[in-house]
Protein backbone atom coordinates (compact mmCIF):
# COMPACT_ATOMS: atom_id res chain seq x y z
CA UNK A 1 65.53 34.27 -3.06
CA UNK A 2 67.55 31.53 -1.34
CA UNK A 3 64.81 32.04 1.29
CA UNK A 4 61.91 31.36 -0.71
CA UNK A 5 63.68 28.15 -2.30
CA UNK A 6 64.56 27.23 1.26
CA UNK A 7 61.01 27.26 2.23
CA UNK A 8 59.36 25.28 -0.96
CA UNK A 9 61.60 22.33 -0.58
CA UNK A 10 60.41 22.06 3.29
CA UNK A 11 56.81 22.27 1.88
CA UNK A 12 57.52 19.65 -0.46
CA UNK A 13 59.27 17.43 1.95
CA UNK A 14 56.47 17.82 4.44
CA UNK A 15 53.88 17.34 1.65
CA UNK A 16 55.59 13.75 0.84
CA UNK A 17 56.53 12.99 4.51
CA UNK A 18 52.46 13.08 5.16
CA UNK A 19 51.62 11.16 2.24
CA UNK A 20 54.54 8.28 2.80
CA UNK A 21 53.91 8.51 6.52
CA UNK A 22 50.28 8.99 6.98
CA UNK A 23 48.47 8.00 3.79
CA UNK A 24 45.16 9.67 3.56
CA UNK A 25 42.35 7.51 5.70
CA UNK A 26 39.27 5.61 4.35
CA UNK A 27 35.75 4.49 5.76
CA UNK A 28 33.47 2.01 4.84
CA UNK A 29 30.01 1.58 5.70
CA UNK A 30 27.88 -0.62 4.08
CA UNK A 31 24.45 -0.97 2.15
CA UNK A 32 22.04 -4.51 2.16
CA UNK A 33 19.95 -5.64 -0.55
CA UNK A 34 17.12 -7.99 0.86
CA UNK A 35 13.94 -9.36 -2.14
CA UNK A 36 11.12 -11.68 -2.70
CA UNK A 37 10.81 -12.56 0.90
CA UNK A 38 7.05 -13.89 -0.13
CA UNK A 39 7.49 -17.36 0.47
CA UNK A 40 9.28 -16.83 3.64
CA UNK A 41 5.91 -14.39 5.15
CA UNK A 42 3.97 -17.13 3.42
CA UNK A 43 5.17 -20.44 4.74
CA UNK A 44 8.44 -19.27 7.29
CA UNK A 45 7.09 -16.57 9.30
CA UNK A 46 9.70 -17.74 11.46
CA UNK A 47 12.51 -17.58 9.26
CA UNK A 48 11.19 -13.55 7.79
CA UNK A 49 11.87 -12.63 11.60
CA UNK A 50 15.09 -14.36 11.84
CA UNK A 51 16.09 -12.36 8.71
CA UNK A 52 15.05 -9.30 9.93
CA UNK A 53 16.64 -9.89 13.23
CA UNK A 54 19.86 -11.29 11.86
CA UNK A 55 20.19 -7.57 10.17
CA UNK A 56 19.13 -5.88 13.32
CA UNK A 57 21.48 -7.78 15.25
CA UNK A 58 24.89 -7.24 12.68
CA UNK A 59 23.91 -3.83 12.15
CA UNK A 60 26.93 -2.12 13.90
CA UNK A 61 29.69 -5.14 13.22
CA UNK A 62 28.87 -4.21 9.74
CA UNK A 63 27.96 -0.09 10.12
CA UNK A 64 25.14 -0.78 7.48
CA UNK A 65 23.30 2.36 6.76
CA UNK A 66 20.92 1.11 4.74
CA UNK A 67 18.32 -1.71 3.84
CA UNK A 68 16.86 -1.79 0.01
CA UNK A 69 14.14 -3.99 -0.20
CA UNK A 70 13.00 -4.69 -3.75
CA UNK A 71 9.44 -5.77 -2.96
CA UNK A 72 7.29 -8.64 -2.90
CA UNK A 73 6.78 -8.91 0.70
CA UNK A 74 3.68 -11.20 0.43
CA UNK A 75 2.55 -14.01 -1.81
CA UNK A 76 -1.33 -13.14 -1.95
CA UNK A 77 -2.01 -9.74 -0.50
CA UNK A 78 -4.22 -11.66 2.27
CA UNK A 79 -4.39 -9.84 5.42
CA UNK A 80 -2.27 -12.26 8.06
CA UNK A 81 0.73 -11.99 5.50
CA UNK A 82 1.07 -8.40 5.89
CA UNK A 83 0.60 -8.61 9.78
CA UNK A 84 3.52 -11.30 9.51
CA UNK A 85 5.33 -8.79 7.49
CA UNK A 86 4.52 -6.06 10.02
CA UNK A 87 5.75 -7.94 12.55
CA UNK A 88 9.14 -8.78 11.12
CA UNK A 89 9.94 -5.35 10.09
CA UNK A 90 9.52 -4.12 13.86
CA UNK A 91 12.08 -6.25 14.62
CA UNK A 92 14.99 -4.16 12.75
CA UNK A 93 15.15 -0.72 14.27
CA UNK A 94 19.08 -0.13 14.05
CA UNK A 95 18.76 0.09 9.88
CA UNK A 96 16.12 2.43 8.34
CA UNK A 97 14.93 0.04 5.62
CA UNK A 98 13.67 1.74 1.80
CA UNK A 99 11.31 -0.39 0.31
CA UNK A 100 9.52 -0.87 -3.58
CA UNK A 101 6.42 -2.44 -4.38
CA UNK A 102 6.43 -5.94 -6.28
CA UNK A 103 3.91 -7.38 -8.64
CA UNK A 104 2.47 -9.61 -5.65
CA UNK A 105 2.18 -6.82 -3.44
CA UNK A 106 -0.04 -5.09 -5.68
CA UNK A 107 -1.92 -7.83 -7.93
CA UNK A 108 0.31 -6.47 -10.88
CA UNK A 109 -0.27 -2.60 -10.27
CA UNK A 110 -4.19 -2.52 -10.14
CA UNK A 111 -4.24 -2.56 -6.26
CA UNK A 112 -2.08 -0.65 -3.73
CA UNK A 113 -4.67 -0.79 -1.01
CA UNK A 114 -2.59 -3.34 1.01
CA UNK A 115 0.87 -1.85 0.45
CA UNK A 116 -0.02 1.50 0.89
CA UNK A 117 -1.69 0.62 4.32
CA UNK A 118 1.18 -1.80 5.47
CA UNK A 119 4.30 -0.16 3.57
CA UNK A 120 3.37 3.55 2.89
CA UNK A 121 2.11 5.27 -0.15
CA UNK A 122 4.81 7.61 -0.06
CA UNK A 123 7.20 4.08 -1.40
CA UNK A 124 5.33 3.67 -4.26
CA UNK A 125 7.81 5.80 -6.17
CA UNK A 126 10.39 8.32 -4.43
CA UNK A 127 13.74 9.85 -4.37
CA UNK A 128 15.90 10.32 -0.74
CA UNK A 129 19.24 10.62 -0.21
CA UNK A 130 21.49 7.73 1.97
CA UNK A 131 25.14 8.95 2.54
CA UNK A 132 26.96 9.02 -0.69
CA UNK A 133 23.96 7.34 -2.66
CA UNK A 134 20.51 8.85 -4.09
CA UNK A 135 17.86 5.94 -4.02
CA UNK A 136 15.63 6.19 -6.91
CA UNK A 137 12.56 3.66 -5.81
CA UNK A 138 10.35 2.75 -8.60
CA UNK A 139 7.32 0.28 -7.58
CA UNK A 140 5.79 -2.64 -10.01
CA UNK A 141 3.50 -1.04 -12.47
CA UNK A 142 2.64 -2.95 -14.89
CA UNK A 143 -0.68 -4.64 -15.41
CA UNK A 144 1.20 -7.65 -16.35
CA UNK A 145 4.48 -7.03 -16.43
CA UNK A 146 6.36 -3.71 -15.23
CA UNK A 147 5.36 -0.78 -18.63
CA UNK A 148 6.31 2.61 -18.66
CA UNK A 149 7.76 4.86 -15.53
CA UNK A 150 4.57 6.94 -14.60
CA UNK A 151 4.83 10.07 -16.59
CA UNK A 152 4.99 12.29 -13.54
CA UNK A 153 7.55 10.53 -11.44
CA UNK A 154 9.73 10.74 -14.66
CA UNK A 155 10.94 14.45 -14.39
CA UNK A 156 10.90 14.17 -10.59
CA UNK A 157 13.43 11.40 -10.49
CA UNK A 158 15.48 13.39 -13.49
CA UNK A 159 15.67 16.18 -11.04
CA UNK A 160 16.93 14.93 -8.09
CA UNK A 161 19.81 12.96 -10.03
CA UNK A 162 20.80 16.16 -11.48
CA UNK A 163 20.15 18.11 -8.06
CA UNK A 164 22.81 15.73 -6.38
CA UNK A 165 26.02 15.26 -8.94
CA UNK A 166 28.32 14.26 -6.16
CA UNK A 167 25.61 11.45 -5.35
CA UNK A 168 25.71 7.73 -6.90
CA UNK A 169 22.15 7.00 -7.96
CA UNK A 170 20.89 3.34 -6.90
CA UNK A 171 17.95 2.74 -8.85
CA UNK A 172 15.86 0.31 -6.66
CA UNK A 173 12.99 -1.65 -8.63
CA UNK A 174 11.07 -5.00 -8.25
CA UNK A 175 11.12 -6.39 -11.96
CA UNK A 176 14.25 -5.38 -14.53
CA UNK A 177 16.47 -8.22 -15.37
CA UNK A 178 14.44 -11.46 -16.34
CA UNK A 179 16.41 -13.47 -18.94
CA UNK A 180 13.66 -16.05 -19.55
CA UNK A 181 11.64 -12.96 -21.85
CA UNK A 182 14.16 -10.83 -23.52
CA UNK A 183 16.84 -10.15 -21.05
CA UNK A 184 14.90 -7.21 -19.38
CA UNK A 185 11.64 -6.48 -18.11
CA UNK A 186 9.65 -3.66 -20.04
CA UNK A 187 10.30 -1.13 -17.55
CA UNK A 188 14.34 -1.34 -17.50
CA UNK A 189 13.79 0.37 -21.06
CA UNK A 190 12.60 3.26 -19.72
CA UNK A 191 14.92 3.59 -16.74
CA UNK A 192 17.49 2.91 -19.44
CA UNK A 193 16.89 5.44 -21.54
CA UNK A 194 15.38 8.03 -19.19
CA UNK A 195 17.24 7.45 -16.00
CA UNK A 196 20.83 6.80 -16.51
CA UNK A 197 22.16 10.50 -16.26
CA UNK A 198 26.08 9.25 -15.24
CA UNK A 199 27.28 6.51 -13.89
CA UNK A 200 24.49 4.45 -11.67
CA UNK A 201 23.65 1.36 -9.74
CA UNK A 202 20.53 -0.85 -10.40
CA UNK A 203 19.12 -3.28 -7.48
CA UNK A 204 16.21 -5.23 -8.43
CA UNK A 205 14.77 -9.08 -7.92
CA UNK A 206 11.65 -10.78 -9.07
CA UNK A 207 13.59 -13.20 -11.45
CA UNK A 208 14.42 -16.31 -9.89
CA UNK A 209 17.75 -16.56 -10.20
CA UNK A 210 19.87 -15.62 -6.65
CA UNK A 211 22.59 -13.27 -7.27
CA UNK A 212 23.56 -11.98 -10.73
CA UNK A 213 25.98 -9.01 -11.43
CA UNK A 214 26.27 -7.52 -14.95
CA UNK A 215 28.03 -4.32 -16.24
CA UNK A 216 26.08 -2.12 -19.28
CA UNK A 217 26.27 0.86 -20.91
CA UNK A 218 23.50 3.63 -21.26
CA UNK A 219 23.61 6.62 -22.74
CA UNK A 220 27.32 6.78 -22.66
CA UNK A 221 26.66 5.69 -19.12
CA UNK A 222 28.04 2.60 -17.01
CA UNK A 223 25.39 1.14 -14.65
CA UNK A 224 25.87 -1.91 -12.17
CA UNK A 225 23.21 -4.20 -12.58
CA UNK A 226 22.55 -6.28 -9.64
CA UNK A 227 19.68 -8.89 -8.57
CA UNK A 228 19.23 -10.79 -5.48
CA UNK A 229 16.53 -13.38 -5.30
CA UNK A 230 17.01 -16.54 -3.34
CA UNK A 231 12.95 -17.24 -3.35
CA UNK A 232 12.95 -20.51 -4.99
CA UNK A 233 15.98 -21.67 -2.94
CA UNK A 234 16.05 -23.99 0.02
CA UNK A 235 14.43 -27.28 1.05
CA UNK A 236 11.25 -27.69 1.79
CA UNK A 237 10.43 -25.12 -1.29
CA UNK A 238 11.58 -21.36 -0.27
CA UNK A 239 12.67 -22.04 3.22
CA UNK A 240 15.80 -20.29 2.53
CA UNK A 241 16.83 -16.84 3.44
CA UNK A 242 20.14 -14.34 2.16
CA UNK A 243 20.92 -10.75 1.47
CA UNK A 244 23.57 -9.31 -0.85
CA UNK A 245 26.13 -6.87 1.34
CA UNK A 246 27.59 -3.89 -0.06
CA UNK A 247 30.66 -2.39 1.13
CA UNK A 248 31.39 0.97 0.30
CA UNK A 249 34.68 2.37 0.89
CA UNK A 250 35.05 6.19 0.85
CA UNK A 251 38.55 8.10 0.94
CA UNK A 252 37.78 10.58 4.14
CA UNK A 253 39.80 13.15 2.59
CA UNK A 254 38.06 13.82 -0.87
CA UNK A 255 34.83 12.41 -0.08
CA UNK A 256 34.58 10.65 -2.87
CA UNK A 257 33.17 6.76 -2.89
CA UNK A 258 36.56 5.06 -4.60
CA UNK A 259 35.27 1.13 -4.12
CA UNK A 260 32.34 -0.89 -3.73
CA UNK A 261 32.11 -4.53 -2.98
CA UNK A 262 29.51 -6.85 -2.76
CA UNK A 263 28.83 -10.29 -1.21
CA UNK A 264 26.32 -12.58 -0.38
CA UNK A 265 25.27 -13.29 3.02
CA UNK A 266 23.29 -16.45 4.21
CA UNK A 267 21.29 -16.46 7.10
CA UNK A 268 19.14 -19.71 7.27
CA UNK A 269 19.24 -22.77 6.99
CA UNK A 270 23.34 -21.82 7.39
CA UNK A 271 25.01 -18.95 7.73
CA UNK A 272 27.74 -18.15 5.43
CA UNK A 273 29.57 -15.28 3.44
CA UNK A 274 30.94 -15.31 0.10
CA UNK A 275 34.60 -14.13 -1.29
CA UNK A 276 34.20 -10.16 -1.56
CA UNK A 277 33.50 -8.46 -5.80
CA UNK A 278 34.68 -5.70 -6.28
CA UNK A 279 31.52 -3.84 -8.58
CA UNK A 280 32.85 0.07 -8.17
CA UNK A 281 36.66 -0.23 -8.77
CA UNK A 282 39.22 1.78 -7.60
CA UNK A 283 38.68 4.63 -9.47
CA UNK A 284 35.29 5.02 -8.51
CA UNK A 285 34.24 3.58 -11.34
CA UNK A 286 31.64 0.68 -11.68
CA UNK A 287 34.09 -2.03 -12.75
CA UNK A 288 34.20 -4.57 -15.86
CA UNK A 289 35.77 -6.77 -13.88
CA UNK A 290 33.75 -10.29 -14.03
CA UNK A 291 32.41 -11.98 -11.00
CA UNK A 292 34.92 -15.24 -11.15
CA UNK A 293 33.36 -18.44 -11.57
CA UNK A 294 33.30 -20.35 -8.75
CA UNK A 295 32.23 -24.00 -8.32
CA UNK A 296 29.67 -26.22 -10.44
CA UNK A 297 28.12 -24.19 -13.10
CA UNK A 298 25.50 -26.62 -15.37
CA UNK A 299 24.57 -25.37 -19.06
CA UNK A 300 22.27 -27.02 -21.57
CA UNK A 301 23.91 -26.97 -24.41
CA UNK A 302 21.51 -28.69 -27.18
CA UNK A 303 18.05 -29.69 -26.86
CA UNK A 304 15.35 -31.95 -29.04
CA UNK A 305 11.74 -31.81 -28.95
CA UNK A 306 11.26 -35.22 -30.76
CA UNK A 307 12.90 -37.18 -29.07
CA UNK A 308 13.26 -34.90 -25.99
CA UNK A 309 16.64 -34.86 -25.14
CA UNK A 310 19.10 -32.61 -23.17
CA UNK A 311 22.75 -32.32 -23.00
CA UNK A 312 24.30 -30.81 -19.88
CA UNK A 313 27.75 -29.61 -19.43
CA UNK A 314 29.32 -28.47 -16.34
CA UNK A 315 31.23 -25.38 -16.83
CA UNK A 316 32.60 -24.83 -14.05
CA UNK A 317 35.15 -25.41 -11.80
CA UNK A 318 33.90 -28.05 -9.40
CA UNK A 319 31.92 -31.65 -10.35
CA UNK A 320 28.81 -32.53 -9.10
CA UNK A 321 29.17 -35.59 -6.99
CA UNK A 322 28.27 -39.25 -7.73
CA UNK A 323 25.06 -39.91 -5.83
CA UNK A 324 24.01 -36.17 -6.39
CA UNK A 325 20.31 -35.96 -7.93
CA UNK A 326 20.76 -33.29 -11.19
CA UNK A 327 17.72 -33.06 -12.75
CA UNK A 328 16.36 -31.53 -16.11
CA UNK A 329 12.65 -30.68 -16.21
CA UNK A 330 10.31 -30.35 -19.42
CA UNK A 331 7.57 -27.75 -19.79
CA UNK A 332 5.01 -27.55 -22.65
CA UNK A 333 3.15 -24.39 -22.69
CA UNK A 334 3.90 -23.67 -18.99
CA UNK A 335 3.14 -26.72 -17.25
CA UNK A 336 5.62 -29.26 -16.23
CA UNK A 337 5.27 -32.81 -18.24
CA UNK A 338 8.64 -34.72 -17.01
CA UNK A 339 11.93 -34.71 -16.01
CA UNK A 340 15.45 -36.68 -17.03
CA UNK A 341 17.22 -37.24 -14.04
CA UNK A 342 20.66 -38.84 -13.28
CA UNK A 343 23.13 -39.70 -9.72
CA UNK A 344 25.99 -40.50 -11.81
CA UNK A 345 28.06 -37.11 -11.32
CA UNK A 346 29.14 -35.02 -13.31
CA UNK A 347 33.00 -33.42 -13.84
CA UNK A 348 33.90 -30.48 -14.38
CA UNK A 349 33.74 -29.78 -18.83
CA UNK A 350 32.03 -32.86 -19.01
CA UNK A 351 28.58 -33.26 -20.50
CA UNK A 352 25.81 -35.66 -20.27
CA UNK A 353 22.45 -36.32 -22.45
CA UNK A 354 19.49 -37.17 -20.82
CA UNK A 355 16.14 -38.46 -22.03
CA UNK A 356 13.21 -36.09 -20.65
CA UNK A 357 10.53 -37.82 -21.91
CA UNK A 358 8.41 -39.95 -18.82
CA UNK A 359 6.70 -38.44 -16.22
CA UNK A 360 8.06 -38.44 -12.90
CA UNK A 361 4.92 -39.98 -11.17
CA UNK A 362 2.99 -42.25 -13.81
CA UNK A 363 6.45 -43.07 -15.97
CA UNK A 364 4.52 -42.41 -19.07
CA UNK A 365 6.18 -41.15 -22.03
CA UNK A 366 5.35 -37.48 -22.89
CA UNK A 367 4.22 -37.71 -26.63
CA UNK A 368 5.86 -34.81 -29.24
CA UNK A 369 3.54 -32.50 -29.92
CA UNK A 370 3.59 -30.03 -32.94
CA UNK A 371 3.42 -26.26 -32.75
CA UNK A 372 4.71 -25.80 -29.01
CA UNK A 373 7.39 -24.40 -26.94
CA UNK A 374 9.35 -26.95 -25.02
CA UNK A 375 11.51 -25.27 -22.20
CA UNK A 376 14.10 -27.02 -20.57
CA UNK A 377 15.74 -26.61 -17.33
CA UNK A 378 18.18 -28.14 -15.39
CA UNK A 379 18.88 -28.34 -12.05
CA UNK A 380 15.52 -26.51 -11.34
CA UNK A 381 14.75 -27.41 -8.03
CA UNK A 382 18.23 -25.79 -7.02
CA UNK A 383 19.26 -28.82 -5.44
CA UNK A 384 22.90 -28.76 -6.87
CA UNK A 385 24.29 -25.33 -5.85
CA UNK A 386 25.80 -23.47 -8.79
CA UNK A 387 27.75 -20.21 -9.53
CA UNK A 388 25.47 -18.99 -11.94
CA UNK A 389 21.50 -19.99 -12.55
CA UNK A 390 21.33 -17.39 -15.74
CA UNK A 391 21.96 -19.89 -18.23
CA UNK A 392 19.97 -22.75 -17.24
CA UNK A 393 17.14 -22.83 -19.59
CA UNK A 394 16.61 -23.85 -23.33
CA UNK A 395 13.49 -23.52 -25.29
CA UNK A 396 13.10 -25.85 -28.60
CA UNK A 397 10.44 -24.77 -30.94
């Protein structure tokens, strides 16, 4: 008896001398997140290589095993864009790349000629597996804007999430977030409702609006919800190019993912990487922790039609400076009428009202008009750089 007590405590002692000693070890490996590239293959062919390249050439610094590309690869479908997308692509070879289709790639889901020929039918919508992830890809639909998941890819995409339970699902899609409408597109419903099984990751772009992390519930369900769009970015007009980085970190003993991070990496005009968020916590859980605000952050908080006025307050952290051009733009019925602009800075909680009322080029005053929708927006051009472009826009009735 004295024997077997003997031998316990020595198990026990070795059991805590290995985990005091030698802790168990942990990999990481990450996963990019690359969309919209369309005005890059339209106007900086150059700049679409570099990107590629820049991947291609970080590859194995960063062990990425994977690059999602949430579509629109081309502005117009014409047939030199796609060869300047074809040519691009070549250039990464060290990262097997999983695409989707976007609305330009497939004049808003009535022609996949072009894509299928230049991207591969078999992307329009699939299921693979990519180390501890299933990618769900889910091409633009929609005859104007993403509809329904096509009825037979439904039950096809249910199955493989159930088939692979020790798999995260990352739901890859051109159009779901889009808070200028109502917050989603018309096909994150669906995927909502139909797709969330446990616990899943959503990667999608088309909105305009850089890099925006948000935690929701489906179904019981907690899904990451991540876009990354830096289209409109840059000066001249889209000659800017960046990918969000995810780091997953994976305990080598359990083989189970217990962190994810994600960053944004520039690549031109400057390259540059941002502070690390953790989006998968420690648990292996996607996280509630919010993305900490970071630097200017502008907000219109009241708006008039007649006269047209706008009052901007900087939330954030950081002013803009004296000298720096922050401007508000007017749009009636989708066309841009004028703008209220101002060099006079702007700290941070302080707020400033602007008259938006005389066009830009002629200095005319933009008469009220009954009956309309007048949508503000400041700092449209993206000249100031903020931590958050989600809540830039007002719409007076």
């Amino acid at each position: 008896m004295n024997r077997l007590r003997i031998l316990l405590v020595l198990a026990v002692v070795l059991v805590v001398v290995r985990l005091w000693f030698f802790p168990a070890a942990a990999s990481t490996y990450t996963i990019a997140h690359m969309s919209d590239p369309q005005s890059l293959t339209w106007a900086y062919p150059d700049v679409l290589d570099e990107t590629y390249q820049y991947i291609q050439d970080h590859a194995a610094a960063w062990n990425c095993k994977a690059l999602i590309t949430t579509g629109d690869f081309v502005e117009y479908r014409y047939a030199w864009e796609w060869e300047r997308v074809d040519h691009s692509r070549a250039l990464l070879t060290a990262v097997p790349e999983y695409p989707t289709c976007g609305n330009h790639d497939n004049a808003l889901g009535k022609d996949w000629a072009t894509y299928d020929a230049h991207i591969g039918s078999e992307y329009r919508y699939y299921t693979t597996v990519v180390q501890d992830f299933l990618i769900v890809g889910i091409g633009y639909a929609g005859t104007d804007k993403p509809t329904a998941l096509p009825a037979d890819f439904v039950p096809v995409a249910q199955a493989a999430i159930r088939d692979h339970p020790d798999k995260i699902p990352i739901i890859a899609t051109h159009g779901y977030i889009d808070k200028y409408n109502t917050g989603y597109v018309n096909v994150a419903r669906d995927i909502q409702q139909r797709l969330i099984l446990r616990d899943s990751l959503i990667l999608c772009g088309h909105w305009h609006q850089g890099n925006v992390t948000q935690v929701s519930t489906y179904n019981g369900h907690r899904v990451v919800e991540c876009l990354t769009n830096y289209q409109t970015w840059g000066r001249p007009y889209g000659n800017y190019a960046a990918i969000r980085l995810f780091t997953v970190t994976k305990d080598d003993a359990t083989g189970q993912v217990t962190k994810i991070t994600s960053r944004q990496v520039g690549i031109h005009p400057a390259e540059y990487t941002t502070p690390e968020v953790v989006i998968w916590g420690s648990a292996g859980q996607p996280t509630q922790t919010p993305t900490p605000a970071r630097g200017i952050d502008l907000v219109i908080t009241a708006a008039t039609a007649n006269p047209c006025t706008a009052t901007v307050r900087n939330t954030g952290d950081q002013p803009v400076p004296v000298g720096t051009k922050l401007a508000v733009s007017l749009k009636i019925d989708s066309t841009t009428y004028a703008y209220g602009i101002t060099g006079a800075g702007l700290a941070p909680g302080a707020s400033i009202t602007l008259a938006v009322n005389r066009d830009p080029a002629s200095g005319a005053v933009v008469p009220w008009r009954a009956g309309v929708v007048y949508r503000y927006m400041v700092n449209a051009g993206r000249v100031v750089p903020e931590a958050e472009y989600g809540n830039n826009v007002v719409e007076v009735r």
